[in-house]
C-alpha atoms as a PDB file:
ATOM      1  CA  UNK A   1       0.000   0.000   0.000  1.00  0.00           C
ATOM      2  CA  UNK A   2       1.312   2.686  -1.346  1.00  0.00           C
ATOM      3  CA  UNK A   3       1.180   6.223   1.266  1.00  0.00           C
ATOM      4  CA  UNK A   4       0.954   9.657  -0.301  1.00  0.00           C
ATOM      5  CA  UNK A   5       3.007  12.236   1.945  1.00  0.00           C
ATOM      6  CA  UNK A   6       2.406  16.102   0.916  1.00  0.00           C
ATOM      7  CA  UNK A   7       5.097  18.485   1.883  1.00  0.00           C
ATOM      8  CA  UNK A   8       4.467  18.964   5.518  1.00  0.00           C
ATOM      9  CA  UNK A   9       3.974  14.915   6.634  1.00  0.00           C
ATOM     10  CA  UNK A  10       7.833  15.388   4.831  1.00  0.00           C
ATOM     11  CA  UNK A  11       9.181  18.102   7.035  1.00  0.00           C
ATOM     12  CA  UNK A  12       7.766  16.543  10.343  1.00  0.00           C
ATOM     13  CA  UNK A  13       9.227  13.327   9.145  1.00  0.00           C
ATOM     14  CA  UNK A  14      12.150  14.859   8.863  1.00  0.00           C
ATOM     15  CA  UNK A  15      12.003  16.713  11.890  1.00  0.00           C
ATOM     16  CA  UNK A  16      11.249  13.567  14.374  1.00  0.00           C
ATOM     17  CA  UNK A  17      13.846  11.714  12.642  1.00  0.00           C
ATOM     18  CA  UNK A  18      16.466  14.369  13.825  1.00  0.00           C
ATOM     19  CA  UNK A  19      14.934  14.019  17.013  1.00  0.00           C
ATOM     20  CA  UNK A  20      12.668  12.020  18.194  1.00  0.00           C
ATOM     21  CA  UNK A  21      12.224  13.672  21.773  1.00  0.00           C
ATOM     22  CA  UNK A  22      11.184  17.074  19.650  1.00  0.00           C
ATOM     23  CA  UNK A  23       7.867  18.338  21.553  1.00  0.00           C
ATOM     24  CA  UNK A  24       4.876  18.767  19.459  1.00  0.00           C
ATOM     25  CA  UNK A  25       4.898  22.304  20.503  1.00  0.00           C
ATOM     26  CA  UNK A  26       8.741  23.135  18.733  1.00  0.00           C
ATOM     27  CA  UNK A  27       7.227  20.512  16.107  1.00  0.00           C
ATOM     28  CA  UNK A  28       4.054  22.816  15.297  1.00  0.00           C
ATOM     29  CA  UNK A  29       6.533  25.904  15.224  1.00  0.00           C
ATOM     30  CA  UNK A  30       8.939  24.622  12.601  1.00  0.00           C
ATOM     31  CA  UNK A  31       5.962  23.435   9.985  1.00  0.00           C
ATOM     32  CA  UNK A  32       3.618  26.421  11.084  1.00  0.00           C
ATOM     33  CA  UNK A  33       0.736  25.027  12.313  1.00  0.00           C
ATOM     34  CA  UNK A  34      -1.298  24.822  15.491  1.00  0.00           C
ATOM     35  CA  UNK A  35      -0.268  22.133  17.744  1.00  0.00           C
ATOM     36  CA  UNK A  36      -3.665  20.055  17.571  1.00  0.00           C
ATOM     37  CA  UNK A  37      -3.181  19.920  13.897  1.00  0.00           C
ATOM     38  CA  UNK A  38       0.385  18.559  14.107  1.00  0.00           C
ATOM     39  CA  UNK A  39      -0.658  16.128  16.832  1.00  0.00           C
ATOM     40  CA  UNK A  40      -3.434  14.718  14.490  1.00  0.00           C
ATOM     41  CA  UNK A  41      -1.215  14.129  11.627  1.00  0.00           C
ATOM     42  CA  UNK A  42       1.848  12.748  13.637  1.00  0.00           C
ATOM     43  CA  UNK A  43      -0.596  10.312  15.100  1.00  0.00           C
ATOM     44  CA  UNK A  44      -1.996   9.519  11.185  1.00  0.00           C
ATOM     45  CA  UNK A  45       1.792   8.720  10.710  1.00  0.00           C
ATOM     46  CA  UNK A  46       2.037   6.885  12.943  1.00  0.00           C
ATOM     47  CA  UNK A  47      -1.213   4.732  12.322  1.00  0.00           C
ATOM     48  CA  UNK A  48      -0.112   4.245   9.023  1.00  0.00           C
ATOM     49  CA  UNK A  49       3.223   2.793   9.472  1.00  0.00           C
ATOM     50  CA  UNK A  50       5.097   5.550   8.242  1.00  0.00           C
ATOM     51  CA  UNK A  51       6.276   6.207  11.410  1.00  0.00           C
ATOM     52  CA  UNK A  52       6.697   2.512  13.010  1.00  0.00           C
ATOM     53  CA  UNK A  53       8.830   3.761  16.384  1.00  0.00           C
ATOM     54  CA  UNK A  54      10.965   6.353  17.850  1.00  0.00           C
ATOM     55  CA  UNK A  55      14.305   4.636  19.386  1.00  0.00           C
ATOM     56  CA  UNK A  56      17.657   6.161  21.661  1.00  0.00           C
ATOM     57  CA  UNK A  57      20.734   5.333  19.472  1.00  0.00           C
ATOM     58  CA  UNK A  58      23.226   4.035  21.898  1.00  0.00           C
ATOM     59  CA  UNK A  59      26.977   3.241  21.770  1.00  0.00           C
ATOM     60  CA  UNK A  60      27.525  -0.020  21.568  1.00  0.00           C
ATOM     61  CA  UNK A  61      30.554   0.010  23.278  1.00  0.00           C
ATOM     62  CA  UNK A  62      29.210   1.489  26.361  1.00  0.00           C
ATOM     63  CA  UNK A  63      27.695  -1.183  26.982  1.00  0.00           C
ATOM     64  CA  UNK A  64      30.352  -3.829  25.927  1.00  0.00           C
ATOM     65  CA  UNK A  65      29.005  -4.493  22.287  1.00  0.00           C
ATOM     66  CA  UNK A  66      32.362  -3.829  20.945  1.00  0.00           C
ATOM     67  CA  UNK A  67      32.157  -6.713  17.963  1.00  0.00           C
ATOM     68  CA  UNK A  68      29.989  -6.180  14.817  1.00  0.00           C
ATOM     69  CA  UNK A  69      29.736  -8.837  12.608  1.00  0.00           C
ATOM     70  CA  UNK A  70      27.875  -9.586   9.347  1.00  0.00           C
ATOM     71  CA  UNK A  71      26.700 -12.840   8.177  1.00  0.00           C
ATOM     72  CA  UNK A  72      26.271 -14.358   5.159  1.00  0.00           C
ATOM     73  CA  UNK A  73      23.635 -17.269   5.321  1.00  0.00           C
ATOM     74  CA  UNK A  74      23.071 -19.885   3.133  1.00  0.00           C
ATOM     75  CA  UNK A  75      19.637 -21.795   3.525  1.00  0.00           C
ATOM     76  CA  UNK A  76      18.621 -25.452   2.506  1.00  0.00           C
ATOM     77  CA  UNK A  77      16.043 -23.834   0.976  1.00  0.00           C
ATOM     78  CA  UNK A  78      17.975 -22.699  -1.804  1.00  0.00           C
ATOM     79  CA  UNK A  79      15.666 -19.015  -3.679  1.00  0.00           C
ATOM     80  CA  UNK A  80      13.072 -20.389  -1.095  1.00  0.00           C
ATOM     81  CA  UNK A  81      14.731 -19.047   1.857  1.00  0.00           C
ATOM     82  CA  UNK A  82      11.403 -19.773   4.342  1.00  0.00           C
ATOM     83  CA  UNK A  83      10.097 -17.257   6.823  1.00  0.00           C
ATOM     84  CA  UNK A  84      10.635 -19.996   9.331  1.00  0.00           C
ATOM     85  CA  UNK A  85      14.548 -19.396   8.880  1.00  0.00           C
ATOM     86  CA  UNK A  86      14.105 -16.239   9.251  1.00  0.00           C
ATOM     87  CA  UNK A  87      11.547 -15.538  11.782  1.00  0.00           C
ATOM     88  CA  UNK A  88      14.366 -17.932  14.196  1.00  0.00           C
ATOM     89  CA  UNK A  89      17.459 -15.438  12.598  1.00  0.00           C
ATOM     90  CA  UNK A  90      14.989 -12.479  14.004  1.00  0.00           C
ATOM     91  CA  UNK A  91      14.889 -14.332  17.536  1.00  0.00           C
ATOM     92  CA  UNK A  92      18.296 -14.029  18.454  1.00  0.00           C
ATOM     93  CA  UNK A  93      18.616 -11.008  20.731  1.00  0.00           C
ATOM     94  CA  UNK A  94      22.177 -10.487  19.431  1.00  0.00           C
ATOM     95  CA  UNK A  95      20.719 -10.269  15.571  1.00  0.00           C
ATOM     96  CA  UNK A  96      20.351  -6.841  15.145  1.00  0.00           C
ATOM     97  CA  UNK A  97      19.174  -7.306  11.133  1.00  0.00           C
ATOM     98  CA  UNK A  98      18.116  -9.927   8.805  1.00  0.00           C
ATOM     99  CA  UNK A  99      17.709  -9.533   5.477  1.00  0.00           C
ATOM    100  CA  UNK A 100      16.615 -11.817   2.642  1.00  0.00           C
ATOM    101  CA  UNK A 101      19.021 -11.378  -0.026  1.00  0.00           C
ATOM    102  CA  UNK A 102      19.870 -12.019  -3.962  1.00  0.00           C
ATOM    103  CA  UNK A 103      22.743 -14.157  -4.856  1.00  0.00           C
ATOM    104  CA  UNK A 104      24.339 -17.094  -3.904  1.00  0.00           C
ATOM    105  CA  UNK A 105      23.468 -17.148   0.121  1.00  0.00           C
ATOM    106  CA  UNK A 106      20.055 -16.177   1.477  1.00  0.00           C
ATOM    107  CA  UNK A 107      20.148 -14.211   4.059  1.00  0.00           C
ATOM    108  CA  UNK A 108      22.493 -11.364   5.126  1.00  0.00           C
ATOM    109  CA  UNK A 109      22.850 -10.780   9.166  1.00  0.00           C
ATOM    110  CA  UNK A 110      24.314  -8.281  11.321  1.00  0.00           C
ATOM    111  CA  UNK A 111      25.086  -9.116  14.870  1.00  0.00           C
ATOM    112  CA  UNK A 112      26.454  -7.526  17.893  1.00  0.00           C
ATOM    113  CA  UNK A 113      27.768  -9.137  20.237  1.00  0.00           C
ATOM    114  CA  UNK A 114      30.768  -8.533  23.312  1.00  0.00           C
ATOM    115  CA  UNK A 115      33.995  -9.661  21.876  1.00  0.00           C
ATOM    116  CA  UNK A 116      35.099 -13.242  19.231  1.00  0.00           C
ATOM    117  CA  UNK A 117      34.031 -15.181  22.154  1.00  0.00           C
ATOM    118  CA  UNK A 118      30.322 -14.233  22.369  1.00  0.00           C
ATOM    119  CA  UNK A 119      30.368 -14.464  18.312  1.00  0.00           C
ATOM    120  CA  UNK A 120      31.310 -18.276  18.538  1.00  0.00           C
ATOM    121  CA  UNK A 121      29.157 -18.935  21.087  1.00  0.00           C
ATOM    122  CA  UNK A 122      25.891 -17.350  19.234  1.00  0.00           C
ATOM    123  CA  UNK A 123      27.021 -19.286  16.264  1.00  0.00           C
ATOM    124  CA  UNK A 124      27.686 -22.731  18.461  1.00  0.00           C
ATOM    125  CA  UNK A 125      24.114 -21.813  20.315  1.00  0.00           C
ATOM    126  CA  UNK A 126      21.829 -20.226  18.281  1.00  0.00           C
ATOM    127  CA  UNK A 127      22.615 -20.222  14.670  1.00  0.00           C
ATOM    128  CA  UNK A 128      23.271 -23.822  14.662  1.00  0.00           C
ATOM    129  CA  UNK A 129      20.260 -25.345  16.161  1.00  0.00           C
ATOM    130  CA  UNK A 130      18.163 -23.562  13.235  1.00  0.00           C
ATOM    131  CA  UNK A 131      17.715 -26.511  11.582  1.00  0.00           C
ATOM    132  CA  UNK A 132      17.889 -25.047   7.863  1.00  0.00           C
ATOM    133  CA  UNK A 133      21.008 -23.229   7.698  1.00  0.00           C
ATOM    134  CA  UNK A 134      23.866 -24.937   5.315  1.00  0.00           C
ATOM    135  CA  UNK A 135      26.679 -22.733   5.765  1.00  0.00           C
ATOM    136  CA  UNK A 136      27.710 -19.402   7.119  1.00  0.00           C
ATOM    137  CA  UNK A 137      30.699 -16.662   5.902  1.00  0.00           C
ATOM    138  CA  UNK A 138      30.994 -13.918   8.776  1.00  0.00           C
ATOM    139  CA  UNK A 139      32.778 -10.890   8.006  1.00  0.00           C
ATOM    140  CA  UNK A 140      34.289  -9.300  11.412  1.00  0.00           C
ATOM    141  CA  UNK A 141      33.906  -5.022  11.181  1.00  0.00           C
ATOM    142  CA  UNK A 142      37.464  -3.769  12.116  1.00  0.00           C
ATOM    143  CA  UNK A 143      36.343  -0.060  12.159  1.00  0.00           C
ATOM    144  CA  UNK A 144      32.952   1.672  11.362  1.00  0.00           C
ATOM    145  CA  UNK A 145      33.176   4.940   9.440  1.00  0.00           C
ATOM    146  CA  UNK A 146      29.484   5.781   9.131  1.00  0.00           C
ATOM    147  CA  UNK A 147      26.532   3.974  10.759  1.00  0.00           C
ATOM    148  CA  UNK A 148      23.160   5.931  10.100  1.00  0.00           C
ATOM    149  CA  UNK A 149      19.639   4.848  10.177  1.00  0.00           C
ATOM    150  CA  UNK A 150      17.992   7.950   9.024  1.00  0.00           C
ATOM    151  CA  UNK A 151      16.801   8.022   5.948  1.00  0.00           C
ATOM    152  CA  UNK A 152      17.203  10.779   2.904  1.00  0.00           C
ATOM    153  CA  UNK A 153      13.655  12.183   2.631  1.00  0.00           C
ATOM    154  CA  UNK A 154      13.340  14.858  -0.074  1.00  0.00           C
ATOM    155  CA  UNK A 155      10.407  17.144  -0.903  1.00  0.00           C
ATOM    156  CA  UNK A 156       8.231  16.600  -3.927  1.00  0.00           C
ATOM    157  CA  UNK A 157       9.418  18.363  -6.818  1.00  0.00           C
ATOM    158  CA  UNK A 158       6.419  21.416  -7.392  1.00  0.00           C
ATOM    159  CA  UNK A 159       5.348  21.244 -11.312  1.00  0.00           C
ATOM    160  CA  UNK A 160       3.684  24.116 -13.007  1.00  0.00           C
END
């Protein structure tokens, strides 16, 4: 289902993904509008999915997440990677993504996890009691230059 956004739903989706703890009072400043109105259309948002949560980024190494790893997963299922393999990728707390992928594996995974140690064990633990999985490839990050989870939302070109 496709949602149409005019230029304001753009700007306060823009505006809440800068910062989510904006109040709906600075938020009806910046896009000119009384608060009720902004309220109303955040909360439209927000029953549409377009908005689907507001989250705290937090260091990972603060709290002793210091290894990222992606993984490369290659299914018994072959192009019919199954939603049960991936459903049990989502369940580990220490899976941070899963994506269903094009090529020769299936599924792409990024985990966090402590240090190598807590990697082998949620590949011992977890990863190998789902029962599908053929083979893994795990790429260890040495250094993170950019890690972002906004997205680029433009405004709609104006015609005439």
């Amino acid at each position: 289902m496709e949602v149409i956004l005019d230029d304001t739903d753009i700007k306060i989706l823009n505006l809440i993904q800068g910062n989510a703890r904006i109040s709906n009072a600075d938020l009806a400043r910046e896009v000119n509008m009384a608060p009720s109105a902004v309220l109303e259309r955040v909360k439209k948002l927000e029953q549409k999915k377009v908005i689907k949560q507001y989250n705290a980024v937090i260091n990972p190494v603060a709290v002793q997440q210091k290894l990222l790893a992606f993984i490369f997963i290659k299914s018994k299922e072959g192009f019919t990677c199954s939603t049960e393999t991936a459903n049990s990728l989502a369940a580990i707390p220490e899976v941070q993504e899963v994506h269903h992928i094009a090529g020769e594996d299936c599924f792409l995974v990024k985990v966090r996890t402590a240090d190598s140690a807590g990697l082998m064990e949620l590949m011992r633990n977890s990863l190998r009691k789902i029962p599908n999985i053929l083979s893994t490839k795990t790429t260890i990050v040495l250094e993170t230059v950019k890690e972002d989870h906004q997205l680029v939302i433009q405004q709609k070109n104006k015609t005439g």
